[in-house]
C-alpha atoms as a PDB file:
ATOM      1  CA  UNK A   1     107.218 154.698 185.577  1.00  0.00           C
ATOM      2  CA  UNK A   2     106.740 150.722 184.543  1.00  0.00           C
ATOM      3  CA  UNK A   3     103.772 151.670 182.052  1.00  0.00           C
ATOM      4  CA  UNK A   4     100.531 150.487 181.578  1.00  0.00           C
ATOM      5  CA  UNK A   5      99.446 146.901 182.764  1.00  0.00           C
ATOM      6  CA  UNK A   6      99.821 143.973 180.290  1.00  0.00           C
ATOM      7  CA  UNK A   7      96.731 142.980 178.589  1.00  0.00           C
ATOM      8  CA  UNK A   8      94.526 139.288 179.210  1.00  0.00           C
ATOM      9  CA  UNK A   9      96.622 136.386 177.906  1.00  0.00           C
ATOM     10  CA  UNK A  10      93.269 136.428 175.788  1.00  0.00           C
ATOM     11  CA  UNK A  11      93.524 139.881 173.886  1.00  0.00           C
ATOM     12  CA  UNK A  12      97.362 139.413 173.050  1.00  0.00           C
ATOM     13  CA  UNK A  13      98.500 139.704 169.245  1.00  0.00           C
ATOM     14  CA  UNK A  14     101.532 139.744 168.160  1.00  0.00           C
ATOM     15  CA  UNK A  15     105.113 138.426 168.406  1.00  0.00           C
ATOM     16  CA  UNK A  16     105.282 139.778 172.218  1.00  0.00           C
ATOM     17  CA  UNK A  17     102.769 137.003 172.991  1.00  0.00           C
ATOM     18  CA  UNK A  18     103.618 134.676 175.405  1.00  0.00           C
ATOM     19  CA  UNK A  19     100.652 132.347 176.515  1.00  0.00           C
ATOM     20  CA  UNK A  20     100.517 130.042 173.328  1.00  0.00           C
ATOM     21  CA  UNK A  21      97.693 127.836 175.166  1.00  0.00           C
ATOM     22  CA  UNK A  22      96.992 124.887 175.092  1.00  0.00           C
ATOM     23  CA  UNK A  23      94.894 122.903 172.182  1.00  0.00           C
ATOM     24  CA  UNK A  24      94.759 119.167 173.627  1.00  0.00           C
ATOM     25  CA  UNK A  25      94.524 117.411 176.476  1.00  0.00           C
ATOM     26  CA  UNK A  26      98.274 115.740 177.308  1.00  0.00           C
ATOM     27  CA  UNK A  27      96.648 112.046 177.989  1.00  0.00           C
ATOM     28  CA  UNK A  28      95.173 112.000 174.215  1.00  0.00           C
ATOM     29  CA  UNK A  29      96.150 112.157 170.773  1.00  0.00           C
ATOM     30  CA  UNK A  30      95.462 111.214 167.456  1.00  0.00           C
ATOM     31  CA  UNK A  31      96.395 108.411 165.856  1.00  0.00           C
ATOM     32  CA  UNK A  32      99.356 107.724 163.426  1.00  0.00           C
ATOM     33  CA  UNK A  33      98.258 107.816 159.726  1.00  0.00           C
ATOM     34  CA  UNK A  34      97.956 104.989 158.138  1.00  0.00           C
ATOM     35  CA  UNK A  35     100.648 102.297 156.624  1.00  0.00           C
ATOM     36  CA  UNK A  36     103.986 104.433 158.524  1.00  0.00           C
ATOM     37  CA  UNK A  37     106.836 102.471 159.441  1.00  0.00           C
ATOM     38  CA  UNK A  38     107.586 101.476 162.572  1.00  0.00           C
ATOM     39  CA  UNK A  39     110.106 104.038 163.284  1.00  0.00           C
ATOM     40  CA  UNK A  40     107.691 106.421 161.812  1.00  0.00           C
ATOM     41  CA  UNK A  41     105.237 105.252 163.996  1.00  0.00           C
ATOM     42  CA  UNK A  42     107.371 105.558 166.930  1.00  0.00           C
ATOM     43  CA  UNK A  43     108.305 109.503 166.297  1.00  0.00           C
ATOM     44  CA  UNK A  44     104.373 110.254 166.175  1.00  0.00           C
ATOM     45  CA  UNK A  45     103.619 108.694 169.547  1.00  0.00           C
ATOM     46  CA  UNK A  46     106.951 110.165 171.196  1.00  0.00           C
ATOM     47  CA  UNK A  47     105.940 113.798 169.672  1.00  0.00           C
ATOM     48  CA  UNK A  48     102.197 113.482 170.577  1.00  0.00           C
ATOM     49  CA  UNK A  49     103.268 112.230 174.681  1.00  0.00           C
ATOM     50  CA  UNK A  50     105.904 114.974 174.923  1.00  0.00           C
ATOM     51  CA  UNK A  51     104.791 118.562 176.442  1.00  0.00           C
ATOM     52  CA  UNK A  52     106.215 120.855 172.974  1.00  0.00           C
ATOM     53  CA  UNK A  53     102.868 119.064 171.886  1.00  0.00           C
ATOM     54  CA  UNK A  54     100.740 120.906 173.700  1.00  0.00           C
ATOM     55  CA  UNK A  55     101.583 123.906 171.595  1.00  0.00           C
ATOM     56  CA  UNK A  56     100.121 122.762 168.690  1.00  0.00           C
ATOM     57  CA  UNK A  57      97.556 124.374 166.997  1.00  0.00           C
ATOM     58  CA  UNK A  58      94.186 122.849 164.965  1.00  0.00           C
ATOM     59  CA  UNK A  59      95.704 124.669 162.047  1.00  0.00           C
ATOM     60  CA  UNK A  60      99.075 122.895 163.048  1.00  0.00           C
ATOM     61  CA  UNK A  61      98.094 119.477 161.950  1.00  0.00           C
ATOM     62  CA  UNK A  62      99.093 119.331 158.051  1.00  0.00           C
ATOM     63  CA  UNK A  63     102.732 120.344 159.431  1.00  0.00           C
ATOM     64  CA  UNK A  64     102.592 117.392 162.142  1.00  0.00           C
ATOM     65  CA  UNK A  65     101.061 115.108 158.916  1.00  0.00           C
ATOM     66  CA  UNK A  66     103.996 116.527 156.429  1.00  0.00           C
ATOM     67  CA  UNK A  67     106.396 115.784 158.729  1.00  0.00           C
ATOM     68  CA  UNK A  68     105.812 112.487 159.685  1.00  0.00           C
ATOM     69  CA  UNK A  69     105.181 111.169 156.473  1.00  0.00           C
ATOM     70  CA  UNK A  70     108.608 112.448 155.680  1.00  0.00           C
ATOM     71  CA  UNK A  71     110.192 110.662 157.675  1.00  0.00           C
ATOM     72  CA  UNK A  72     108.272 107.843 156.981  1.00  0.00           C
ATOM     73  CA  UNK A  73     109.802 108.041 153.351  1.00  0.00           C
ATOM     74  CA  UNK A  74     113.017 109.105 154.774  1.00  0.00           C
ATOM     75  CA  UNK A  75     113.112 105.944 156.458  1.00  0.00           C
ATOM     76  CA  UNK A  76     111.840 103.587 153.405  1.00  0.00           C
ATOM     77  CA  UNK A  77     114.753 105.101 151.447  1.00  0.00           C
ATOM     78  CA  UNK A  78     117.565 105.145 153.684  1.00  0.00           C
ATOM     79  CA  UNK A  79     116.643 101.258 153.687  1.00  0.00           C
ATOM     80  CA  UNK A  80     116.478 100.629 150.111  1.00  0.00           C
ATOM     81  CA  UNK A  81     119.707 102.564 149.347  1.00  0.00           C
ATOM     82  CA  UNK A  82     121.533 100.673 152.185  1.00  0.00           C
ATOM     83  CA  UNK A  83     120.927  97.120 150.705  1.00  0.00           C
ATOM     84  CA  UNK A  84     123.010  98.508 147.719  1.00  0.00           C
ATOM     85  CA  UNK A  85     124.794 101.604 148.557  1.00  0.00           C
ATOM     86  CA  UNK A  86     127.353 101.439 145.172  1.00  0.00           C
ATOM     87  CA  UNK A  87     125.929 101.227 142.165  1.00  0.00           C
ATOM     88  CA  UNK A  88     127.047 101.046 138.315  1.00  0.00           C
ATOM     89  CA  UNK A  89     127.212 104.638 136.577  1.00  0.00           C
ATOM     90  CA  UNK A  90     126.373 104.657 132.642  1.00  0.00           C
ATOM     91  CA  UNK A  91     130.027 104.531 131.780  1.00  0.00           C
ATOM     92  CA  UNK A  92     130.289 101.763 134.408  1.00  0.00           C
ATOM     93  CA  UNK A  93     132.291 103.461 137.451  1.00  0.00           C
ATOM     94  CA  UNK A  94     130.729 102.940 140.324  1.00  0.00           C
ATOM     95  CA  UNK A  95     129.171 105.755 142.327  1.00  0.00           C
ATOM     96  CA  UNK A  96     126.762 106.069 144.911  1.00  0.00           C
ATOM     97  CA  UNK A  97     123.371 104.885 145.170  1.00  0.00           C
ATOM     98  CA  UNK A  98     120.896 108.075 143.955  1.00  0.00           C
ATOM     99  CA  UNK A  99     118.170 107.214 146.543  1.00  0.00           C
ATOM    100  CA  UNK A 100     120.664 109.073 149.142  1.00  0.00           C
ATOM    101  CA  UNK A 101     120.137 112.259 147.226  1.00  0.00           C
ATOM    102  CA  UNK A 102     116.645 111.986 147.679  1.00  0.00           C
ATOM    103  CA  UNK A 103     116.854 110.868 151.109  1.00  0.00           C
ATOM    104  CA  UNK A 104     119.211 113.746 151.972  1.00  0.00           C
ATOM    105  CA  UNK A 105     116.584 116.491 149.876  1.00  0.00           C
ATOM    106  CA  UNK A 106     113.821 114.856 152.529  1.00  0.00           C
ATOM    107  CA  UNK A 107     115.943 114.878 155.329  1.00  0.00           C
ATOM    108  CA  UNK A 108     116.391 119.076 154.695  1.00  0.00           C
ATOM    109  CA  UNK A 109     112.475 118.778 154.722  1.00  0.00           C
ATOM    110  CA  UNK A 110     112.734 117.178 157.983  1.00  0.00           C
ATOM    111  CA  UNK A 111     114.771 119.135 159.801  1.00  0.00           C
ATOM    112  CA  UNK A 112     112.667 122.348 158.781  1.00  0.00           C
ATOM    113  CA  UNK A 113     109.430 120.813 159.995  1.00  0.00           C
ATOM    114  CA  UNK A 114     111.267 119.784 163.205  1.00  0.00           C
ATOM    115  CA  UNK A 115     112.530 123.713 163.776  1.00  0.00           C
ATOM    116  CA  UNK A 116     108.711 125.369 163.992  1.00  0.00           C
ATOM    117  CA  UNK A 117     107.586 121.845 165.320  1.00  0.00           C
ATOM    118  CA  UNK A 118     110.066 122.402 168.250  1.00  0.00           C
ATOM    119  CA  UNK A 119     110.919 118.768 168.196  1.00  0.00           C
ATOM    120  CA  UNK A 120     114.593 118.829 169.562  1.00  0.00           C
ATOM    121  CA  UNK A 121     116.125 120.707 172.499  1.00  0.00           C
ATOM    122  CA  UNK A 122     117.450 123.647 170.248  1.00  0.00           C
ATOM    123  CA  UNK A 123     114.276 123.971 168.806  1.00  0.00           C
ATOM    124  CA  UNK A 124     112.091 124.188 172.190  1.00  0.00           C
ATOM    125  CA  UNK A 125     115.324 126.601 173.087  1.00  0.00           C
ATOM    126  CA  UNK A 126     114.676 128.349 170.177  1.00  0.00           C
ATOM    127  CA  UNK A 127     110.935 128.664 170.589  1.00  0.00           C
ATOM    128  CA  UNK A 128     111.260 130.217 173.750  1.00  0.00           C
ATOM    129  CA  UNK A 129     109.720 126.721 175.145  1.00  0.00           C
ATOM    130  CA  UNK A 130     110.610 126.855 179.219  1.00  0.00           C
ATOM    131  CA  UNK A 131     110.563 123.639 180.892  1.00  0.00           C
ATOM    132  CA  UNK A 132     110.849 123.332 184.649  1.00  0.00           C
ATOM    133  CA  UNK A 133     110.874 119.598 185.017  1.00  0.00           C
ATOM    134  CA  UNK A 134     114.568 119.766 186.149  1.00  0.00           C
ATOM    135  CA  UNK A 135     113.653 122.909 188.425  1.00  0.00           C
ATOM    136  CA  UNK A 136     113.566 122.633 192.166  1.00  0.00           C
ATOM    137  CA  UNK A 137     110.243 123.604 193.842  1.00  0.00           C
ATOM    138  CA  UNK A 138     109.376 126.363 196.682  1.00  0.00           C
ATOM    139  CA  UNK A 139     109.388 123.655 198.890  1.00  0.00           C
ATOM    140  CA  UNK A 140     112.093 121.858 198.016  1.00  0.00           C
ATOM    141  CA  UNK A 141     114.424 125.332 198.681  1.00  0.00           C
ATOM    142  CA  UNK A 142     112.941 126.157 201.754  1.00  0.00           C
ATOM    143  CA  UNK A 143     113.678 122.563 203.097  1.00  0.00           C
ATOM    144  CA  UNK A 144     117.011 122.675 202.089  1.00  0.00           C
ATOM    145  CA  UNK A 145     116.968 126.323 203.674  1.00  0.00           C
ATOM    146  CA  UNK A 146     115.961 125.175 207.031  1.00  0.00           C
ATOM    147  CA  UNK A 147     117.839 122.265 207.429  1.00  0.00           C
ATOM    148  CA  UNK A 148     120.626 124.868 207.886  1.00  0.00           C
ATOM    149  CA  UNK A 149     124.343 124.370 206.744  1.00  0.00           C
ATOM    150  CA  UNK A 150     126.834 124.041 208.790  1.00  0.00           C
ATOM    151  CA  UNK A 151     129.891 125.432 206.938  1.00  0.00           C
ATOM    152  CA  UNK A 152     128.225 128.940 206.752  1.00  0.00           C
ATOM    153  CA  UNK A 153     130.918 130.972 208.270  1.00  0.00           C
ATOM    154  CA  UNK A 154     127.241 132.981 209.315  1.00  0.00           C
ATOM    155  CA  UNK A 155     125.641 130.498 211.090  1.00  0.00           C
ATOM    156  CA  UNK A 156     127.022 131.527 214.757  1.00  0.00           C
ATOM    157  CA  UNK A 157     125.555 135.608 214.504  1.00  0.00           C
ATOM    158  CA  UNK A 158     122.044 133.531 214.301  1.00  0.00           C
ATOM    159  CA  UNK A 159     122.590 131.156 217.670  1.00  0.00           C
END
């Protein structure tokens, strides 16, 4: 015996919950906060026009906020250090430049938003995020199913 019915995708709690719904419209969303770079700039409106977005909830939006400004700064730094990657130690040895540490400590940031953000194919994967863009529909398999196939050694038992 299967058990009782599921409940309304409205009355779900818990971690067996499936419908996530959805919070925004896909044609809108918000604009980037002020004074990002452009790369920064360019992550926002990628995340924002891609479906994982759709997820997101109202309570979401300080996480969306923390991680774009993060890699806002992740960017700025990465710069700076790159115009002068060596520089001169207190002794004077050379050694490298310390903005990468702090690039690298934002980056770990970065990458931890990105995991409950779902930005990032394992992510989605790992979110249980299901996309059938790739998918063939119902009508594309039954026209490939009527079209028949001639190297089906079954084709002759139908005429």
């Amino acid at each position: 015996m299967p058990g009782p019915p599921p409940k309304p995708a409205n009355d779900r709690q818990g971690r067996h919950r499936t419908d996530l719904g959805v919070v925004r419209s896909a044609d809108t969303h918000p604009s980037a906060p002020a004074k990002l770079c452009a790369p920064a700039v360019e992550a926002w409106d990628a995340y924002w026009t891609d479906v994982i977005a759709g997820v997101v909830r109202p309570g979401d939006a300080p996480l969306v906020d923390r991680w774009v400004r993060n890699l806002d700064r992740y960017h700025r730094i990465m710069r700076l250090a790159d115009k002068e990657p060596v520089v001169e130690g207190s002794t004077g040895q050379q050694k490298p430049n310390g903005l990468y540490d702090l690039a690298f400590k934002i980056e770990a940031s970065i990458k931890a938003d990105e995991a409950q953000l779902g930005i990032g194919p394992l992510n989605r994967l790992r979110l249980g995020v299901k996309f059938a863009e790739g998918a063939k529909s119902l009508s594309d398999l039954t026209v490939d199913e009527t079209e028949g196939d001639d190297d089906d050694p079954r084709a002759f038992l139908v005429g």
